[in-house]
Structure formats: structure tokens, C-alpha cells
PDB file of N, CA and C in Angstrom:
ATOM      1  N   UNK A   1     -13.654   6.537   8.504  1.00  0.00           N
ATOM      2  CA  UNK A   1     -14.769   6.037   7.727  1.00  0.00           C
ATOM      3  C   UNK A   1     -14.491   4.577   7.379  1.00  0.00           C
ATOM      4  N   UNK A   2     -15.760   3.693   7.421  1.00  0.00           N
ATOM      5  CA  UNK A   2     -15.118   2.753   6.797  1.00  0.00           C
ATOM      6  C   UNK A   2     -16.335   1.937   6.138  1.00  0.00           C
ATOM      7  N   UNK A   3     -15.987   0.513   5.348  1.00  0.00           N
ATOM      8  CA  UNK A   3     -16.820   0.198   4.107  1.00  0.00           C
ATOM      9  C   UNK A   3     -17.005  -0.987   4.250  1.00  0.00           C
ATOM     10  N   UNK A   4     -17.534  -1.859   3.365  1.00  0.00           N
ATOM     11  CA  UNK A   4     -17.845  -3.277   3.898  1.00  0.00           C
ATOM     12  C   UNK A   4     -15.841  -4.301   3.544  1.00  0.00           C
ATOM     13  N   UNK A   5     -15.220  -3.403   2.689  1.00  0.00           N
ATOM     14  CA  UNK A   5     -13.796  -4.101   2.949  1.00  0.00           C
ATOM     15  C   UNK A   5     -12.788  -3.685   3.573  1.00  0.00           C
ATOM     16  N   UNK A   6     -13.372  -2.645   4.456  1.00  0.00           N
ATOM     17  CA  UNK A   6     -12.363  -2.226   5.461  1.00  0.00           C
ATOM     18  C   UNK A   6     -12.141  -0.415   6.010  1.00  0.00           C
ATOM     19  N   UNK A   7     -11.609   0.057   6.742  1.00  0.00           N
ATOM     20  CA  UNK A   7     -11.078   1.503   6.755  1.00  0.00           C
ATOM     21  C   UNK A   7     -10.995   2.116   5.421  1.00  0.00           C
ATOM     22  N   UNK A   8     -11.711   3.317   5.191  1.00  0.00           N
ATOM     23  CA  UNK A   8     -10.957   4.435   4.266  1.00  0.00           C
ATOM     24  C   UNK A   8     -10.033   5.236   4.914  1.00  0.00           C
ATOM     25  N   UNK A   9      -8.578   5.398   4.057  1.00  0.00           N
ATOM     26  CA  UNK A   9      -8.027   5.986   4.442  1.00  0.00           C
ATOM     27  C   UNK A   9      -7.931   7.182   3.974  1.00  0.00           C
ATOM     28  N   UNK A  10      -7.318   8.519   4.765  1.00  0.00           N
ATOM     29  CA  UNK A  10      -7.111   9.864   3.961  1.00  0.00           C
ATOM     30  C   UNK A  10      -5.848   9.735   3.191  1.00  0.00           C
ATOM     31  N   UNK A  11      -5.841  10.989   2.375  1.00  0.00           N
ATOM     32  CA  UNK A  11      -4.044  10.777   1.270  1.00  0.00           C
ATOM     33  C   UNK A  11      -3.228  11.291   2.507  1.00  0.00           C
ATOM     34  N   UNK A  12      -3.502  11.826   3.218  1.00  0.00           N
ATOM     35  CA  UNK A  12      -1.871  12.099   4.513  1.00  0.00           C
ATOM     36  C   UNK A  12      -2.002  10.523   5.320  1.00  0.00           C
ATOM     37  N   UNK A  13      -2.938   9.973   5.593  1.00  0.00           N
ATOM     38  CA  UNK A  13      -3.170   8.656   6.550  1.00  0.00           C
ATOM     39  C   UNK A  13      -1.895   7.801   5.279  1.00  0.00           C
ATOM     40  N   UNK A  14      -2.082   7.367   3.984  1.00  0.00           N
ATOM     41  CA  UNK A  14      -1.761   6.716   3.262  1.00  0.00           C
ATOM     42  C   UNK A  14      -0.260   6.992   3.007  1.00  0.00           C
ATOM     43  N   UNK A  15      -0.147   8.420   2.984  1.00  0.00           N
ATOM     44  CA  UNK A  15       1.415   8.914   3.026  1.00  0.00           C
ATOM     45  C   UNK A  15       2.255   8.300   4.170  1.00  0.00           C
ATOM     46  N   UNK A  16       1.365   8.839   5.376  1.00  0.00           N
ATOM     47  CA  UNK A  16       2.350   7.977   6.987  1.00  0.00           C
ATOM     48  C   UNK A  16       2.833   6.587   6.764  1.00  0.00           C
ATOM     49  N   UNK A  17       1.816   5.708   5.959  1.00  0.00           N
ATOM     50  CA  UNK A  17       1.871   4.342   5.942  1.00  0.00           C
ATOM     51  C   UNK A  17       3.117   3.717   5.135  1.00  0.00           C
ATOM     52  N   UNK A  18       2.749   4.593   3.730  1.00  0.00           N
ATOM     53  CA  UNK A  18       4.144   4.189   3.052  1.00  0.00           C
ATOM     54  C   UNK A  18       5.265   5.139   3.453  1.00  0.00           C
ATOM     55  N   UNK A  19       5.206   5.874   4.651  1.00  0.00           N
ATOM     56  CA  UNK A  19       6.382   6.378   4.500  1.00  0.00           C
ATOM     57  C   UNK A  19       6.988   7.658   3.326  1.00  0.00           C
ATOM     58  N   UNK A  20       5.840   8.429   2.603  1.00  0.00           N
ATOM     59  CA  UNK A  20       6.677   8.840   1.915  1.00  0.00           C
ATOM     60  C   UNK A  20       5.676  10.288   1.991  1.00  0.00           C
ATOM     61  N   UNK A  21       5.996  11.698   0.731  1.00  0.00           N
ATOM     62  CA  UNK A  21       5.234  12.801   1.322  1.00  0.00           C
ATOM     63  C   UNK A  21       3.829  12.724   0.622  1.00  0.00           C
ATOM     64  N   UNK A  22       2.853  13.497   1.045  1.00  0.00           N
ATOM     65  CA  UNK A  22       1.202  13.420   0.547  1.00  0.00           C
ATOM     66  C   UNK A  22       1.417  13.151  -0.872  1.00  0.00           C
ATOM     67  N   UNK A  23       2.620  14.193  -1.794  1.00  0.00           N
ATOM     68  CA  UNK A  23       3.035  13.909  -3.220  1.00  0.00           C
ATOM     69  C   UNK A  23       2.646  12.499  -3.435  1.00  0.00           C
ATOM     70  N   UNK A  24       3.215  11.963  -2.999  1.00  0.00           N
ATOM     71  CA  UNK A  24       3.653  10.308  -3.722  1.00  0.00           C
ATOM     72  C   UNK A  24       2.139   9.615  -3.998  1.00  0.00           C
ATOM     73  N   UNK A  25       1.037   9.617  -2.553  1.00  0.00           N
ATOM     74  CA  UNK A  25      -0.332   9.135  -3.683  1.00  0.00           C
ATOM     75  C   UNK A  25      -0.974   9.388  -4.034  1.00  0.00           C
ATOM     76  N   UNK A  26      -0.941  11.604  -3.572  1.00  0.00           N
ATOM     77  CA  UNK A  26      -1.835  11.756  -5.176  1.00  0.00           C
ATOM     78  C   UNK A  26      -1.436  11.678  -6.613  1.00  0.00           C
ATOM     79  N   UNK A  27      -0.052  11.202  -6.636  1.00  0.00           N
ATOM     80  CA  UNK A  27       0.027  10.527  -7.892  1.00  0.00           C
ATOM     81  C   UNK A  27      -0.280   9.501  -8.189  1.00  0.00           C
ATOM     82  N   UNK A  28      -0.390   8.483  -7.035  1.00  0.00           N
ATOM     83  CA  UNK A  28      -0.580   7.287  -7.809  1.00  0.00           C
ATOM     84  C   UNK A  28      -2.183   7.569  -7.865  1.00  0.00           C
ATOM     85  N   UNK A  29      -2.894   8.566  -7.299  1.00  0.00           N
ATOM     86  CA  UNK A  29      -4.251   8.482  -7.509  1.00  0.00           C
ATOM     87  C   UNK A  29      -4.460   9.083  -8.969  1.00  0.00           C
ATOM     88  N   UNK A  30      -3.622   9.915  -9.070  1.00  0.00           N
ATOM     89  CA  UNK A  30      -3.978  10.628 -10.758  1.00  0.00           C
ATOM     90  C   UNK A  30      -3.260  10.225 -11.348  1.00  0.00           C
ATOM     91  N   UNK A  31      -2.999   8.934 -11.306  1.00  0.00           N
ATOM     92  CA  UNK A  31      -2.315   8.368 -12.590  1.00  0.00           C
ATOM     93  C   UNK A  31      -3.271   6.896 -12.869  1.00  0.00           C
ATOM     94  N   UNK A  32      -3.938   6.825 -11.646  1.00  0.00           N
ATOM     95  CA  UNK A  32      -4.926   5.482 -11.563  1.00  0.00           C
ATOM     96  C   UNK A  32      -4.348   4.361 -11.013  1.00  0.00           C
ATOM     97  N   UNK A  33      -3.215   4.179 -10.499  1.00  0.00           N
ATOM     98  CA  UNK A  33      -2.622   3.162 -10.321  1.00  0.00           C
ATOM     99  C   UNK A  33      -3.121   2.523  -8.643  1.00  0.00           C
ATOM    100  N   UNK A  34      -3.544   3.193  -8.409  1.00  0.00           N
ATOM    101  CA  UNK A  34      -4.234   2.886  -7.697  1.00  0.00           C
ATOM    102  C   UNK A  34      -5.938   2.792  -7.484  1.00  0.00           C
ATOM    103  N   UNK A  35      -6.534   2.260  -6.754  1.00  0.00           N
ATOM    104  CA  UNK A  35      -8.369   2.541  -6.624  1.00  0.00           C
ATOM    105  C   UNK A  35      -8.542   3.685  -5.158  1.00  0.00           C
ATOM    106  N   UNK A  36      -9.497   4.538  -5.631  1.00  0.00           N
ATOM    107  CA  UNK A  36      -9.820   5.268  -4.685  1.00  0.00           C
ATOM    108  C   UNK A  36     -10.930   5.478  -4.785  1.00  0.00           C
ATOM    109  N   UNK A  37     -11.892   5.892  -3.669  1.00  0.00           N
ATOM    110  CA  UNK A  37     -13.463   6.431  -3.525  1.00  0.00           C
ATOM    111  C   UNK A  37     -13.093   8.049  -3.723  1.00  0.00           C
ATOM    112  N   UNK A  38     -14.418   8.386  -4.279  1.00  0.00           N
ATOM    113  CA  UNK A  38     -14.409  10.142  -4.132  1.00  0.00           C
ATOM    114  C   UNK A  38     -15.662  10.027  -3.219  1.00  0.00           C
ATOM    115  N   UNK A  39     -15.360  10.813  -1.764  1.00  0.00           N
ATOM    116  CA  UNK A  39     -16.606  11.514  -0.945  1.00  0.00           C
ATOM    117  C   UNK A  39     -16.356  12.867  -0.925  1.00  0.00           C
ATOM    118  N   UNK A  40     -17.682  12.943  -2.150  1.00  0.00           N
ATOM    119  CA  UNK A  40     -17.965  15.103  -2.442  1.00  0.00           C
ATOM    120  C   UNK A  40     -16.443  14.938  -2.857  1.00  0.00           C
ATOM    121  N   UNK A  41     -15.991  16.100  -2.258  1.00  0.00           N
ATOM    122  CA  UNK A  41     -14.145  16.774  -2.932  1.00  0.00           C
ATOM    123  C   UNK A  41     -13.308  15.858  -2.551  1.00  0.00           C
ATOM    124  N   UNK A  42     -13.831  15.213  -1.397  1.00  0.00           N
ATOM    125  CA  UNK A  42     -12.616  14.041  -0.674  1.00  0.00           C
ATOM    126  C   UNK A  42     -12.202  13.051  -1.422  1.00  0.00           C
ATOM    127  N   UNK A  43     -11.265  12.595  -1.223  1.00  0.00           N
ATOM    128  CA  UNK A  43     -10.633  11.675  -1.549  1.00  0.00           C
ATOM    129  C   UNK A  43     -10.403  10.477  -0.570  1.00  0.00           C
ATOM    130  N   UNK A  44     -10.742   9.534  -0.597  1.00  0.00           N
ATOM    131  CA  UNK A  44     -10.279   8.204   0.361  1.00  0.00           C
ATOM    132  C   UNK A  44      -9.457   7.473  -0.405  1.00  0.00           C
ATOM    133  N   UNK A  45      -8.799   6.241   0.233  1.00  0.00           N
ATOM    134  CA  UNK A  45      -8.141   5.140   0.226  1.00  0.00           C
ATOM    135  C   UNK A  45      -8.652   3.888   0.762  1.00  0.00           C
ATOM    136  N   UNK A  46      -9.170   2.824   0.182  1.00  0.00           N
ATOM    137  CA  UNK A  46      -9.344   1.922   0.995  1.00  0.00           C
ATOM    138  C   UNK A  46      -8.374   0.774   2.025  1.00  0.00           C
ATOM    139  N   UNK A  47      -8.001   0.746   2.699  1.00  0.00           N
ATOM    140  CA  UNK A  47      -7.121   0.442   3.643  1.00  0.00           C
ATOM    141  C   UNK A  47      -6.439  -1.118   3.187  1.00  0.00           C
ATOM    142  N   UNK A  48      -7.169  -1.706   2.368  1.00  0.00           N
ATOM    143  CA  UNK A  48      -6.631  -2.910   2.016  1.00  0.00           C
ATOM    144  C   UNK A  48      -6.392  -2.900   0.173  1.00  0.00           C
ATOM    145  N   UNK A  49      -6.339  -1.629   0.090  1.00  0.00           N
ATOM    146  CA  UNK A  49      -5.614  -1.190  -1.616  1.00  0.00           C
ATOM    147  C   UNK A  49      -4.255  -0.858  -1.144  1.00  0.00           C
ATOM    148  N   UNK A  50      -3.973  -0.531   0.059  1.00  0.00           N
ATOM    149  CA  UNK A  50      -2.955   0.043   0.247  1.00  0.00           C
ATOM    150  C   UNK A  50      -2.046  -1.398   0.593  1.00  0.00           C
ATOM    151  N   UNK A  51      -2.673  -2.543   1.450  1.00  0.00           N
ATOM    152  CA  UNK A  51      -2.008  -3.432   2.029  1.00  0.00           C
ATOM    153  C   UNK A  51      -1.968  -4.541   0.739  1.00  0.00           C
ATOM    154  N   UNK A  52      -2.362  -4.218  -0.448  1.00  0.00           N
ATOM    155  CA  UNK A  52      -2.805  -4.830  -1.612  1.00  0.00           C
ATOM    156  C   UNK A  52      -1.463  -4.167  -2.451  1.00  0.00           C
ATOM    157  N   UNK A  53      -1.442  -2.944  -2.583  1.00  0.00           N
ATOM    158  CA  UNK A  53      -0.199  -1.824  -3.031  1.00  0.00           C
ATOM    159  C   UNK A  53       1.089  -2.595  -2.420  1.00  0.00           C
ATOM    160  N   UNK A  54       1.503  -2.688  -1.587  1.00  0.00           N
ATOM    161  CA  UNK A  54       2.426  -3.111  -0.594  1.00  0.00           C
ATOM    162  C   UNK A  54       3.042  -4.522  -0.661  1.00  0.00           C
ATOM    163  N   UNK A  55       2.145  -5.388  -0.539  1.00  0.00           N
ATOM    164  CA  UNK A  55       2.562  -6.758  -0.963  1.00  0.00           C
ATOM    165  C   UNK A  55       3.006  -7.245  -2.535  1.00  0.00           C
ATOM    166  N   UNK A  56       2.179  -6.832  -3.285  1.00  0.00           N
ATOM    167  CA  UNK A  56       2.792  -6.278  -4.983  1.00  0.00           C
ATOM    168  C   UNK A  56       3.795  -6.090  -5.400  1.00  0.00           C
ATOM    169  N   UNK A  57       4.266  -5.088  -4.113  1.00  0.00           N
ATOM    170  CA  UNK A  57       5.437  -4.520  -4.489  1.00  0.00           C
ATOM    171  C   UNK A  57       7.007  -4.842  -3.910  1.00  0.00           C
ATOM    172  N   UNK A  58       6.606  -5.885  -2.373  1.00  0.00           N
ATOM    173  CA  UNK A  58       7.381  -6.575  -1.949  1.00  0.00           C
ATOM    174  C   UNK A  58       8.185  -7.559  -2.366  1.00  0.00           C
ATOM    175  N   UNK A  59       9.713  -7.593  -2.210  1.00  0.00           N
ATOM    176  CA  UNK A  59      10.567  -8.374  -2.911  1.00  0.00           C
ATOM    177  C   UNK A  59      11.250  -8.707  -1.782  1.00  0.00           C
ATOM    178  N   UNK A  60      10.977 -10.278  -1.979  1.00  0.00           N
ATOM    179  CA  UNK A  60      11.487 -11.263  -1.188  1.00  0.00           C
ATOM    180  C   UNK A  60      13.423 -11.463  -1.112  1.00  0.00           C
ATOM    181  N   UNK A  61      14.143 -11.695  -0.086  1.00  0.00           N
ATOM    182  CA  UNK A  61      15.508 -12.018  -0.596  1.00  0.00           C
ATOM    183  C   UNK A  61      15.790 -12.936  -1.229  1.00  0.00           C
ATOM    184  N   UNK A  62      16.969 -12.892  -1.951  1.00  0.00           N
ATOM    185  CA  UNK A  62      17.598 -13.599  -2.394  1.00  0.00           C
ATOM    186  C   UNK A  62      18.074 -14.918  -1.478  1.00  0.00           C
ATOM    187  N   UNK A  63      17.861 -16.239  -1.202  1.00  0.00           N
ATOM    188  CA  UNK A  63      18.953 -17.344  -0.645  1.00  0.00           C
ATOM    189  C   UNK A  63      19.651 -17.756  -1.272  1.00  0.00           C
ATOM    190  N   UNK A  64      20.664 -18.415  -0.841  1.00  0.00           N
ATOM    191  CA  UNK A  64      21.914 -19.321  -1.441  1.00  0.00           C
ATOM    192  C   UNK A  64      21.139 -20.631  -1.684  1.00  0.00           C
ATOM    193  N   UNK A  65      21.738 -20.596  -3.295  1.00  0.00           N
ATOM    194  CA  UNK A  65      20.577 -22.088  -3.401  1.00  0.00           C
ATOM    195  C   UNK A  65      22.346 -23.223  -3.587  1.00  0.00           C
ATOM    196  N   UNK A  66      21.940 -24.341  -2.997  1.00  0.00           N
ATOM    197  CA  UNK A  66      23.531 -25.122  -2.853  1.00  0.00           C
ATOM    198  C   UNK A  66      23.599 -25.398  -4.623  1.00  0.00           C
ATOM    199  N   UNK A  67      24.855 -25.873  -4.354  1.00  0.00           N
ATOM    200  CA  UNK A  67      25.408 -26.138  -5.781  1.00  0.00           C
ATOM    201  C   UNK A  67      26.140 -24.317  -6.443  1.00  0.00           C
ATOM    202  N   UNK A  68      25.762 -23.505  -6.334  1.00  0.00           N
ATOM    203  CA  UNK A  68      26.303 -21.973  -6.946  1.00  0.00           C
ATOM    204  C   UNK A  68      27.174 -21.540  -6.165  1.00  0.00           C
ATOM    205  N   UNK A  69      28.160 -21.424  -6.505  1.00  0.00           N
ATOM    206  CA  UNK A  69      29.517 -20.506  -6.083  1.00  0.00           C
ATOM    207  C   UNK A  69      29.709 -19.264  -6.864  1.00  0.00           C
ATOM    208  N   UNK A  70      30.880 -18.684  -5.952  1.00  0.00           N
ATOM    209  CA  UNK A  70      31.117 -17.577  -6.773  1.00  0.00           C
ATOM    210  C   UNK A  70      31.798 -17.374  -7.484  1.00  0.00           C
ATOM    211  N   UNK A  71      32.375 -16.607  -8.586  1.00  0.00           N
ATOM    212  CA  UNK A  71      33.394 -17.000  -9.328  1.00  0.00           C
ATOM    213  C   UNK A  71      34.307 -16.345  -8.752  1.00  0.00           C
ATOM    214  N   UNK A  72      35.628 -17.112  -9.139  1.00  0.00           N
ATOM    215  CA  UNK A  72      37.321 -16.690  -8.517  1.00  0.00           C
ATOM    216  C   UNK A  72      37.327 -15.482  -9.321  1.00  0.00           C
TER     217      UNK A  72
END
């Protein structure tokens, strides 16, 4: 299915993506932490909440900034 901002996804489509089991976003759906559509009983994901979810949550490395050593 999809909407004027992209793919809806299902909660197993959204699970594959992050990698983790169906558990993980119907919690974040019943906790709100996320946005979701209801179609009838269904549940969607919009495909760029998820790529929205993701970048949020991404943590960049650490570099060596010059001048910092380590201590002896």
C-alpha cells in the first residue's frame, strides 16, 4: 500500500527492517513512539517513519580530534 509520503509498511515488514522480532514495534506502536495509520484492524507503518526512526537513532563514531592523548 502506499500514500502520498511513501510505502506503508506491515509490523512483520518493519520488524525485518530493524532487524528485531514483530514484539519490538508493536511496542513502539503502543507506546506511541512511533506514527502509524490504522486500516480497519490493520495496522501500517509509513516507510519513511521508519527511515525517520533510524536516523534519530544513529550514532555517529567517535574521531581522534589532534591535540588529546591518552593518559599514561
Amino acid at each position: 500500500m502506499t500514500t502520498a509520503t511513501g510505502q506503508l509498511l506491515t509490523v512483520q515488514e518493519v520488524a525485518e527492517i530493524l532487524g528485531t522480532s514483530v514484539r519490538f514495534p508493536r511496542r513502539l506502536i503502543e507506546e506511541r513512539r512511533i506514527t502509524f495509520v490504522k486500516v480497519g484492524r490493520h495496522v501500517r507503518i509509513p516507510e519513511s517513519v521508519i527511515s525517520a526512526y533510524i536516523a534519530e537513532r544513529t550514532v555517529q563514531p567517535v574521531t581522534a580530534r589532534a591535540g588529546l592523548r591518552r593518559a599514561a
